[in-house]
Protein backbone atom coordinates (compact mmCIF):
# COMPACT_ATOMS: atom_id res chain seq x y z
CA UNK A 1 12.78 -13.49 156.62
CA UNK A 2 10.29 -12.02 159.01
CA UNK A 3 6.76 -11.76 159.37
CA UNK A 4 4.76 -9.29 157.20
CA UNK A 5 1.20 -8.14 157.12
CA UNK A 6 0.28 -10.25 154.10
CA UNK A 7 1.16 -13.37 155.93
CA UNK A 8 -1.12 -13.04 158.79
CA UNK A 9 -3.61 -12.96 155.93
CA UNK A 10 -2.31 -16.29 154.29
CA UNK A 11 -1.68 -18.05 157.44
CA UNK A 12 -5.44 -17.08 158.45
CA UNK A 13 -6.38 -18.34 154.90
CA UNK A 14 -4.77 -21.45 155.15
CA UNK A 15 -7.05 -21.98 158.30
CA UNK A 16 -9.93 -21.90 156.20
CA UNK A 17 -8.35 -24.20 153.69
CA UNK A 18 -8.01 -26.98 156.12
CA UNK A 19 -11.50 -26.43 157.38
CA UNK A 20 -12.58 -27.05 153.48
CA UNK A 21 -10.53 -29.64 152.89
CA UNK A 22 -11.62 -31.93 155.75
CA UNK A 23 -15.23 -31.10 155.35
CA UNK A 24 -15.28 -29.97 159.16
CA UNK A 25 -18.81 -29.40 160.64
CA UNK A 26 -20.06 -25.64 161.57
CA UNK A 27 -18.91 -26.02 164.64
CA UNK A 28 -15.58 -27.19 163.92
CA UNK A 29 -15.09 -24.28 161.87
CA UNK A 30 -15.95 -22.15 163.89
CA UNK A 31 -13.37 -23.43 166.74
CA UNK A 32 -11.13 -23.28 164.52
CA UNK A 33 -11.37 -19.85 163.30
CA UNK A 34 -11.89 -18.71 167.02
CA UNK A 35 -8.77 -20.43 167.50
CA UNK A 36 -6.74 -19.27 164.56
CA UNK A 37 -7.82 -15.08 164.94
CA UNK A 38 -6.48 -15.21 168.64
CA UNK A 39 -3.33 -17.14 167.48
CA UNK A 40 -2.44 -14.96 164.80
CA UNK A 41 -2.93 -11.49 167.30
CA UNK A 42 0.36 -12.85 169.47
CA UNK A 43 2.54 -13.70 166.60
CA UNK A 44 5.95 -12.18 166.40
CA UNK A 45 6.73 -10.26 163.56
CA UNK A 46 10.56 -10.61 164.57
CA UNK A 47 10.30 -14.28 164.01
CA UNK A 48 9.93 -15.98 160.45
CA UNK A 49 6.19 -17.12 159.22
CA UNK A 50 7.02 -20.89 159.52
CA UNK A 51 8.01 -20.24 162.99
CA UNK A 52 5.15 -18.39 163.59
CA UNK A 53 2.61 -20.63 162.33
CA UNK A 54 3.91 -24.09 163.35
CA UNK A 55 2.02 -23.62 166.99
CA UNK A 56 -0.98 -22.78 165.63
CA UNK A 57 -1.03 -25.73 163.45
CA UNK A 58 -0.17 -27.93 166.39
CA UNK A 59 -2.98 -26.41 168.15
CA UNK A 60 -5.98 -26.92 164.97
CA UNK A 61 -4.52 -30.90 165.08
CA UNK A 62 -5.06 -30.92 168.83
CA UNK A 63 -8.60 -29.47 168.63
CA UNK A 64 -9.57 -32.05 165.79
CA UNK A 65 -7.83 -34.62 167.74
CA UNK A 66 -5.68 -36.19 164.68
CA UNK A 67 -2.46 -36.24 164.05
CA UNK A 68 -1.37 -35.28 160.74
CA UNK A 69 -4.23 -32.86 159.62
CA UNK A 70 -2.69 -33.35 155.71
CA UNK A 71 -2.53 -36.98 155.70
CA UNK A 72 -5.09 -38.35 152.97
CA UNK A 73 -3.90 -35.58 150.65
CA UNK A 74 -0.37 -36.18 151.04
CA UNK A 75 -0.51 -39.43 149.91
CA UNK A 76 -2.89 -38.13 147.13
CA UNK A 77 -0.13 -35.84 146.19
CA UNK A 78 2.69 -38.40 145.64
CA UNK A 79 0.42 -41.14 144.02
CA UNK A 80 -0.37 -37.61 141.54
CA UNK A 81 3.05 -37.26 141.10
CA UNK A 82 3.90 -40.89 140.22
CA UNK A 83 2.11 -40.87 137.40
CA UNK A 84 4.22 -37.93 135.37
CA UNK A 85 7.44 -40.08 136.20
CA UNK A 86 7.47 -41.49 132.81
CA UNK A 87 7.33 -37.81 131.35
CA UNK A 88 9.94 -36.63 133.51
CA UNK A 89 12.64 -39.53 132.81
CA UNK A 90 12.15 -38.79 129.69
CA UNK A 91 12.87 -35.23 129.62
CA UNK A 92 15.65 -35.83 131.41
CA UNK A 93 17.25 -38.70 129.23
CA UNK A 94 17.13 -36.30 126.22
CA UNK A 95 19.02 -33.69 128.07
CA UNK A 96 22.41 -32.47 126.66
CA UNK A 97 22.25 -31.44 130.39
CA UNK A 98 20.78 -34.19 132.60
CA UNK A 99 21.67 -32.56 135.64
CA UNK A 100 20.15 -28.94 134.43
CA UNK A 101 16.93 -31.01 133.64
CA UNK A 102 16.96 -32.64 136.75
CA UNK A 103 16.92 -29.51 138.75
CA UNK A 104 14.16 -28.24 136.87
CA UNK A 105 12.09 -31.45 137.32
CA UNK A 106 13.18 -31.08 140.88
CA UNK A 107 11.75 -27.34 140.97
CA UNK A 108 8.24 -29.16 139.06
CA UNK A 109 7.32 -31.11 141.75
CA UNK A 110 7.60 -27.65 143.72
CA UNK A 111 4.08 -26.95 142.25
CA UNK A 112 2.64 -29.45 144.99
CA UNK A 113 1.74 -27.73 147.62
CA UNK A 114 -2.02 -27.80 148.93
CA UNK A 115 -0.54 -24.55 151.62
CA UNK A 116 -0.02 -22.03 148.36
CA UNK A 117 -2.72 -19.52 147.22
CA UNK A 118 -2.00 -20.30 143.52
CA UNK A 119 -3.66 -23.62 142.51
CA UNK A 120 -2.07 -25.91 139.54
CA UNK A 121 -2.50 -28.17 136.76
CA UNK A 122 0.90 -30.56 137.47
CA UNK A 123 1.30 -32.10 133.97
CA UNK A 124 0.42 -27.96 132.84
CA UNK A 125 3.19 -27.06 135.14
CA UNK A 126 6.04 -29.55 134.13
CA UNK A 127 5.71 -28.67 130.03
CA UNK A 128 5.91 -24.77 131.67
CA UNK A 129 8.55 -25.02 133.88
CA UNK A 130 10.69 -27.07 131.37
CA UNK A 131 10.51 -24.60 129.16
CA UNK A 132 10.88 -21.55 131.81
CA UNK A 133 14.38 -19.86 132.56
CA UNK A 134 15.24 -19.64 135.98
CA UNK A 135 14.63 -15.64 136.80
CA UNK A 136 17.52 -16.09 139.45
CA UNK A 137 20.13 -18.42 137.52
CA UNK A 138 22.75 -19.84 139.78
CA UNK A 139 22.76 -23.41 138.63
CA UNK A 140 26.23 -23.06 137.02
CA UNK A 141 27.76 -22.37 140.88
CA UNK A 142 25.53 -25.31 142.07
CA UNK A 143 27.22 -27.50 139.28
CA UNK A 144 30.78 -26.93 140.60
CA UNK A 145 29.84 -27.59 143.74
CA UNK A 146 28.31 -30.59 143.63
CA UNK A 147 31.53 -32.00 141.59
CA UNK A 148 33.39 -30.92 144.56
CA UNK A 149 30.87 -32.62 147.30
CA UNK A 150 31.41 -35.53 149.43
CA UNK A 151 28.38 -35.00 151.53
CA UNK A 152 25.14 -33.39 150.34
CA UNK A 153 22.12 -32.19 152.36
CA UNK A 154 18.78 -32.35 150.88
CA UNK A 155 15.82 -30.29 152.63
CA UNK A 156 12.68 -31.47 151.85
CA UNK A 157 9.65 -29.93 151.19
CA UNK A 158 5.94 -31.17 150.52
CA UNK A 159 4.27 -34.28 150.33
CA UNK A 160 4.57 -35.42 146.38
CA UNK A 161 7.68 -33.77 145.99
CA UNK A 162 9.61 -36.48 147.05
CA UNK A 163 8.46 -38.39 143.58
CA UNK A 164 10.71 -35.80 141.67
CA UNK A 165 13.28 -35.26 144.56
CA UNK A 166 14.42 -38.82 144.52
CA UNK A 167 15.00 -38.77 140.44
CA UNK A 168 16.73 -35.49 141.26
CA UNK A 169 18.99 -37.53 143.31
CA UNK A 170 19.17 -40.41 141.31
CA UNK A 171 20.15 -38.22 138.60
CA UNK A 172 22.67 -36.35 140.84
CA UNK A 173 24.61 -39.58 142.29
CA UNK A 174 24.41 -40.87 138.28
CA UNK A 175 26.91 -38.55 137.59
CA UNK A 176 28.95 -38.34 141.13
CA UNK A 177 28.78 -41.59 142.73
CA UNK A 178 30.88 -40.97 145.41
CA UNK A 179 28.29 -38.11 146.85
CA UNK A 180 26.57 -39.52 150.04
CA UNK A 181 22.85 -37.94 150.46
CA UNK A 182 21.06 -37.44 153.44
CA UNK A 183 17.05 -36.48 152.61
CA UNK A 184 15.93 -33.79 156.15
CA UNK A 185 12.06 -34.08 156.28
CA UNK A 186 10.08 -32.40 159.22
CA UNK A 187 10.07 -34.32 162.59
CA UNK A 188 6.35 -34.08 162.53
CA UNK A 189 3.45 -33.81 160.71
CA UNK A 190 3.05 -29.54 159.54
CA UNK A 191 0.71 -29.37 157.22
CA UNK A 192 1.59 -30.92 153.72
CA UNK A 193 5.76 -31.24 154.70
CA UNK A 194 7.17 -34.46 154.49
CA UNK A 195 7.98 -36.19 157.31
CA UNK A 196 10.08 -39.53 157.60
CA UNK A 197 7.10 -42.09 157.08
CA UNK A 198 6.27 -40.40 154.01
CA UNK A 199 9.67 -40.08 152.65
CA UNK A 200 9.55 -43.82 153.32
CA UNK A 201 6.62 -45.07 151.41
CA UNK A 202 7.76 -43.41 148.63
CA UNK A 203 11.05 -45.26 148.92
CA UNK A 204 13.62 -42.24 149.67
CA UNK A 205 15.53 -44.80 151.79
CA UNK A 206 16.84 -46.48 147.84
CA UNK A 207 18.38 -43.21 147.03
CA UNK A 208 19.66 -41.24 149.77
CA UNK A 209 19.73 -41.55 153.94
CA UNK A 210 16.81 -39.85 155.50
CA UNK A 211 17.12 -37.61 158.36
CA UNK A 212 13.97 -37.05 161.24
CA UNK A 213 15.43 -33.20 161.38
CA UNK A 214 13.47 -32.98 164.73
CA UNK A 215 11.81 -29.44 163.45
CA UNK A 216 8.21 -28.94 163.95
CA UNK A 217 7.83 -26.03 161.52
CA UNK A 218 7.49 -26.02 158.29
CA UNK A 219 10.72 -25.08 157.22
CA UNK A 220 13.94 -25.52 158.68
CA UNK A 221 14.84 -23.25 161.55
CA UNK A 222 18.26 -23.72 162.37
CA UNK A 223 17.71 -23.94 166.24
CA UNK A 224 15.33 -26.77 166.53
CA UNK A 225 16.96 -28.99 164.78
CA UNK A 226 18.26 -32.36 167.03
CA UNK A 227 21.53 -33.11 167.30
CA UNK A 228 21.92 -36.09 164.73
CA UNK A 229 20.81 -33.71 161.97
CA UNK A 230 23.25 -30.76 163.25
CA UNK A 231 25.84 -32.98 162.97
CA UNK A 232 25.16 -34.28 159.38
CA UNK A 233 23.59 -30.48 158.37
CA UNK A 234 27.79 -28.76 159.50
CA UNK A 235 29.47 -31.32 157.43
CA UNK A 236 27.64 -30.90 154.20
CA UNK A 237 29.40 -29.50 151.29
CA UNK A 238 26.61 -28.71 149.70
CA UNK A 239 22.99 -28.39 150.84
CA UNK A 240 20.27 -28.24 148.73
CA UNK A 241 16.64 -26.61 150.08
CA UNK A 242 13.31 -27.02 148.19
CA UNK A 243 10.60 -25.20 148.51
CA UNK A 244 9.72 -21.81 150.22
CA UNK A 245 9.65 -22.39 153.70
CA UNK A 246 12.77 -23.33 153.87
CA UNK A 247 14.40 -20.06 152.11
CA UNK A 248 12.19 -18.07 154.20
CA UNK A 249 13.79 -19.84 157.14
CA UNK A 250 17.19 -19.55 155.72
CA UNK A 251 17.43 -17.01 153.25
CA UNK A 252 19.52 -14.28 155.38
CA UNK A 253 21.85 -17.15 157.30
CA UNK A 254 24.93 -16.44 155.96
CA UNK A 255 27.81 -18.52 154.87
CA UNK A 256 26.19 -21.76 153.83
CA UNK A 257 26.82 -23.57 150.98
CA UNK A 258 22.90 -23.63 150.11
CA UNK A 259 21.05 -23.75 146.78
CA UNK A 260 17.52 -22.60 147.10
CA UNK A 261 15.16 -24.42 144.89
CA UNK A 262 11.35 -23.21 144.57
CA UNK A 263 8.64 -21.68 142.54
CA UNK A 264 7.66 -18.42 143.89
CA UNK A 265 4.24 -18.55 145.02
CA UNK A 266 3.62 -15.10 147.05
CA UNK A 267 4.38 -11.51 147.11
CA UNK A 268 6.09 -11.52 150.17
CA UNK A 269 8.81 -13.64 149.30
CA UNK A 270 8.36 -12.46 145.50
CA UNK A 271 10.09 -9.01 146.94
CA UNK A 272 12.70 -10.63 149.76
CA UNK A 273 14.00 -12.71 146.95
CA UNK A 274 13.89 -10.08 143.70
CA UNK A 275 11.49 -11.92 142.00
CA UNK A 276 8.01 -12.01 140.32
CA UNK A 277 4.92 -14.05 141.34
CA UNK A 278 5.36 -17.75 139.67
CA UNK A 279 9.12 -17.53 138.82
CA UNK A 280 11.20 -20.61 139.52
CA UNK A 281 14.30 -20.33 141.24
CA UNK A 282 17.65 -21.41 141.45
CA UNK A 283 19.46 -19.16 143.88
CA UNK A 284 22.92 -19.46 146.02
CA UNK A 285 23.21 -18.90 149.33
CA UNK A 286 24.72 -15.28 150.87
C-alpha cells in the first residue's frame, strides 16, 4: 500500500505526539519538528508509510539520544492489558467457539496503540469488539487452515498486544497441539512495536518461539527481513499478521497464506481495505 497525502499528515502528527508524550522542552520540539517537516518533503510516495517513516523515527531517537523513544509506555501498555486477562479467559471459556473468541480477543488488544489518531477506553473496547461482527469475515478460511498447519507465523504488532496474542496462541495450540509458533517482533525499537525484549518480559517465550525479524519499520517489509526469519516466514502454512502496519506492508503481496488481523483506525487504509473507520477485521490474503 503506498503513501497518500493523509499520511504525511499522520506521520507529521505522530511527531507531535511523541514530543507530548515525553514532555520534551521548547527546544526539543522544535528540533524535532524542524526535523520531521524536512523528512517528510523526501518521502516516497512509491514506497509504503511504514517504510517511509521508520528513518525518520530513527532520526527523532538519535536527536533525543535514547533508544527506544516508546519505552515507559510500552510497558504501561502491557501491565494495562494484564489486568483485563481475567475478562478475556473468561469470554473465551464460555465460547461455543473458543477459537472465534480468541481471534476477537486477539483483534481487542489491537486497540493498543499510542501511534493511532483514535484514542480508547480498553475494557470499553473488549465488551465492543466482542460483540462486533467482523465487516470483512474470513475467519471460517482461517479455521481450515490452521487445522491443516504444521508451522504458523505470528506478526506482531504493539506493545500490550502481546498480553492477548499469547492467549490467542494458547488458545490456538489448545486445540492443535502439534502447530509449532514462531512470534516475529521488530528488530528494533519503532515506536510502540514490539520488539524481542518486550515479547520476553511478557513471557511469549512459554507459548510460542520468538523471532528478532531484523526489520526496522514498523511493519513487516518483506525485504529487510534477516535470513533466520526468511527461512521460518517461507515455510509457514499459515501466517497470521496483527495490526495495520503490517497489512499495509503486505496487503497487495500475493500468494501468502496470511490472515490479517486489525481494527481499522484511518481512512487511508479504511478505503485500500473496503472498510469503514473502527471496523475490525479478519481478512485473507490475495
Amino acid at each position: 500500500m503506498n503513501l497518500q497525502e493523509p499520511c504525511l499528515i499522520c506521520i507529521y502528527d505522530q511527531t507531535k505526539r511523541v514530543c507530548e508524550l515525553l514532555n520534551l522542552n521548547d527546544e526539543q520540539a522544535k528540533s524535532i519538528d524542524t526535523l520531521a517537516r524536512k523528512q517528510i518533503l523526501s518521502f516516497d510516495k512509491n514506497q509504503n508509510p511504514p517504510l517511509n517513516a521508520a528513518p525518520l523515527y530513527e532520526a527523532m531517537a538519535e536527536l533525543l539520544n535514547v533508544d527506544d523513544l516508546y519505552a515507559d509506555f510500552k510497558k504501561a501498555s502491557s501491565e494495562k492489558a494484564k489486568a483485563f486477562l481475567p475478562l478475556c479467559k473468561a469470554k473465551i471459556d464460555a465460547s461455543s467457539n473458543t477459537l472465534f473468541e480468541a481471534t476477537k480477543t486477539a483483534v481487542a488488544g489491537n486497540v493498543i496503540d499510542l501511534a493511532a489518531v483514535m484514542l480508547y477506553d480498553l475494557e470499553e473496547e473488549l465488551e465492543k469488539i466482542y460483540h462486533t461482527s467482523f465487516a470483512i469475515d474470513d475467519f471460517k478460511a482461517l479455521e481450515a487452515q490452521l487445522a491443516k498447519t504444521q508451522t504458523l507465523v505470528y506478526l506482531a504488532d504493539n506493545a500490550g498486544e502481546e498480553i492477548f496474542d499469547k492467549l490467542y496462541i494458547q488458545t490456538i495450540k489448545k486445540l492443535y497441539p502439534n502447530i509449532e509458533v514462531y512470534y516475529f517482533v521488530r528488530g528494533r525499537p519503532i515506536i510502540n512495536d514490539l520488539t524481542c525484549k518486550d515479547a520476553l518480559a511478557s513471557g511469549m517465550n512459554e507459548v510460542a518461539v520468538i523471532i528478532d525479524s531484523g526489520v526496522p519499520t514498523p511493519g513487516l517489509v518483506l525485504e529487510l527481513m534477516n535470513a533466520k526469519a526468511r527461512v521460518v516466514f517461507e515455510k509457514a502454512d499459515c501466517i497470521i499478521s496483527k495490526g495495520m502496519g503490517n497489512y499495509e506492508c503486505l496487503g497487495e503481496t500475493k500468494g501468502l497464506p496470511i490472515f490479517f488481523l486489525f481494527k481499522v483506525k484511518c481512512n487511508v487504509v479504511a478505503q485500500a481495505v473496503g472498510a469503514q473507520l473502527g471496523n475490525i477485521i479478519c481478512k485473507r490474503g490475495i
